[in-house]
Protein backbone atom coordinates (compact mmCIF):
# COMPACT_ATOMS: atom_id res chain seq x y z
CA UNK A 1 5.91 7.99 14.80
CA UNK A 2 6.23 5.75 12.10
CA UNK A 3 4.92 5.89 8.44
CA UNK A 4 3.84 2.69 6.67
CA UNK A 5 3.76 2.98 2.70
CA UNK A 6 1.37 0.41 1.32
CA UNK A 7 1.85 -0.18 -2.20
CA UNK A 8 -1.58 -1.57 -4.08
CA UNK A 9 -1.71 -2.13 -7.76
CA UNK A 10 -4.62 -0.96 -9.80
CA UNK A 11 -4.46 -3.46 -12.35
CA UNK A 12 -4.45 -7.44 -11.92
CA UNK A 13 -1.94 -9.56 -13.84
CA UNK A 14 -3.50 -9.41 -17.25
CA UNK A 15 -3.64 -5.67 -17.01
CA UNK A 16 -7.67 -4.90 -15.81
CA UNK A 17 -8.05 -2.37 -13.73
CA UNK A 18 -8.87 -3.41 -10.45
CA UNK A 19 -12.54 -1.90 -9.62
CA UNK A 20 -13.01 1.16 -7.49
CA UNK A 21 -15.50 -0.27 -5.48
CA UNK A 22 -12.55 -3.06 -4.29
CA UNK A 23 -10.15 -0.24 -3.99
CA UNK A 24 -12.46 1.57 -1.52
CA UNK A 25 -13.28 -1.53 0.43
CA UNK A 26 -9.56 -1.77 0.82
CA UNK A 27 -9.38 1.60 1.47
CA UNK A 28 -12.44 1.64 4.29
CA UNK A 29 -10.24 -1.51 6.03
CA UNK A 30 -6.85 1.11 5.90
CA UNK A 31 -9.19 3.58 8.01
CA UNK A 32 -10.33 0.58 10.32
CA UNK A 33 -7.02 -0.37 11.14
CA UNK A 34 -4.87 3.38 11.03
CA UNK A 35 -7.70 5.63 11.54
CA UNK A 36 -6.83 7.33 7.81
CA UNK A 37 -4.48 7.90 5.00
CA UNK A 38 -3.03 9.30 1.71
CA UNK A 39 -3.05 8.08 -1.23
CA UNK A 40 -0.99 9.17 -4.65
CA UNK A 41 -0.82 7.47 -8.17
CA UNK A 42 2.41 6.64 -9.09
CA UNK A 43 3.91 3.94 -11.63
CA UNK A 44 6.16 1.09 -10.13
CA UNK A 45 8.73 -0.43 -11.64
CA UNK A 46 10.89 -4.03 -11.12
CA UNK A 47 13.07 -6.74 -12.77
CA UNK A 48 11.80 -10.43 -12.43
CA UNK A 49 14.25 -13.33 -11.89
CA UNK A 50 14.59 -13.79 -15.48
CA UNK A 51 15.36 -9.93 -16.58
CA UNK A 52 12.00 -8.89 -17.36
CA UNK A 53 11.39 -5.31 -16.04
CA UNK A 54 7.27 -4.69 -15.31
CA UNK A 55 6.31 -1.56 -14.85
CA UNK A 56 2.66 -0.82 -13.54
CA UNK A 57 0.49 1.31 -11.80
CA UNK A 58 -0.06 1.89 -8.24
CA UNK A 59 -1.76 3.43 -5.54
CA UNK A 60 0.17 4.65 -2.66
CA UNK A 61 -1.07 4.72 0.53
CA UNK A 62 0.32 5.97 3.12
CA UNK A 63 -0.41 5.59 6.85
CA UNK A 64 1.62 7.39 9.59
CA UNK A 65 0.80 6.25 13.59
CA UNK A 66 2.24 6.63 16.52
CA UNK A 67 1.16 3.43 17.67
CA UNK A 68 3.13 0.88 14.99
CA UNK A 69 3.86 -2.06 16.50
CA UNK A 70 0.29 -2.51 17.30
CA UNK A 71 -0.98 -2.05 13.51
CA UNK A 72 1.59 -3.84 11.88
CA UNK A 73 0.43 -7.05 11.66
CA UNK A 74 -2.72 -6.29 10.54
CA UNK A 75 -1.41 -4.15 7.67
CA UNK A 76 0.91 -7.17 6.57
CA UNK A 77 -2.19 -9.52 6.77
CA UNK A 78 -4.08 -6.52 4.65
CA UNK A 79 -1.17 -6.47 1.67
CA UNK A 80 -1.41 -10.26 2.11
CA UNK A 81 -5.29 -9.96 1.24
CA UNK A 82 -4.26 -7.90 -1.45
CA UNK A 83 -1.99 -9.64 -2.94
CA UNK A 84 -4.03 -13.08 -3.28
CA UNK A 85 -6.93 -11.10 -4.42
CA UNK A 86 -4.62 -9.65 -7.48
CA UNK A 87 -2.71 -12.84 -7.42
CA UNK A 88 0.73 -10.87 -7.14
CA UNK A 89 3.86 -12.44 -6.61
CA UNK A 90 4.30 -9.85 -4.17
CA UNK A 91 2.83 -6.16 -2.52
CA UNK A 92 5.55 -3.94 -1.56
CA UNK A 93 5.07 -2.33 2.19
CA UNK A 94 7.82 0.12 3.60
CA UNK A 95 7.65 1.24 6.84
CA UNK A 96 10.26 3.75 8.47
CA UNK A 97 10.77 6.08 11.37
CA UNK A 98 9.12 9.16 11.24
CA UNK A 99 10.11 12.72 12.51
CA UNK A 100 7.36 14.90 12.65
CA UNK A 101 7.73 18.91 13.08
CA UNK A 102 4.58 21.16 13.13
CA UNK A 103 5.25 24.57 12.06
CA UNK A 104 2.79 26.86 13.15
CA UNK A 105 2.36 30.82 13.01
């Protein structure tokens, strides 16, 4: 298993909220391509080249499939998507190994 972490801001570069109705088209294309996810606000935070530190909100999303190799590049192209549409310098996308236990009764 693997889990994929796709990081999507919810405001644009001059700080308006991106619209829920493009949020849930990007969220319909997440189910398309992984078959589902979760998602959590959180607040991100980096330092530009020059020192500046930005701090902004975010959606997580996160998408965990057995199958990675064969979703990856369409996630990538997705956060690519993404980021041109907000006109980001960049969308942040982790993806790790993935130990799953179920603990049942």
């Amino acid at each position: 298993m693997q889990r994929i972490t796709l990081h999507i801001p919810t405001c644009d570069n001059n700080d308006h909220p991106v619209p829920r109705s493009i949020l849930g088209l990007w969220e319909a294309q997440i189910v398309d391509i992984a078959g589902g996810f979760t998602v959590s606000d959180a607040v991100g935070a980096w330092r530009s080249p020059t020192g500046r530190i930005y701090r902004e909100p975010v959606r997580l999303y996160v998408i965990d499939v057995a199958e990675y190799e064969s979703l990856r590049d369409a996630i990538l192209a997705l956060a690519n998507r993404i980021r041109v549409a907000l006109a980001q310098e960049s969308v942040y996308v982790t993806m790790i190994p993935l130990e799953v236990v179920q603990v049942v009764g």
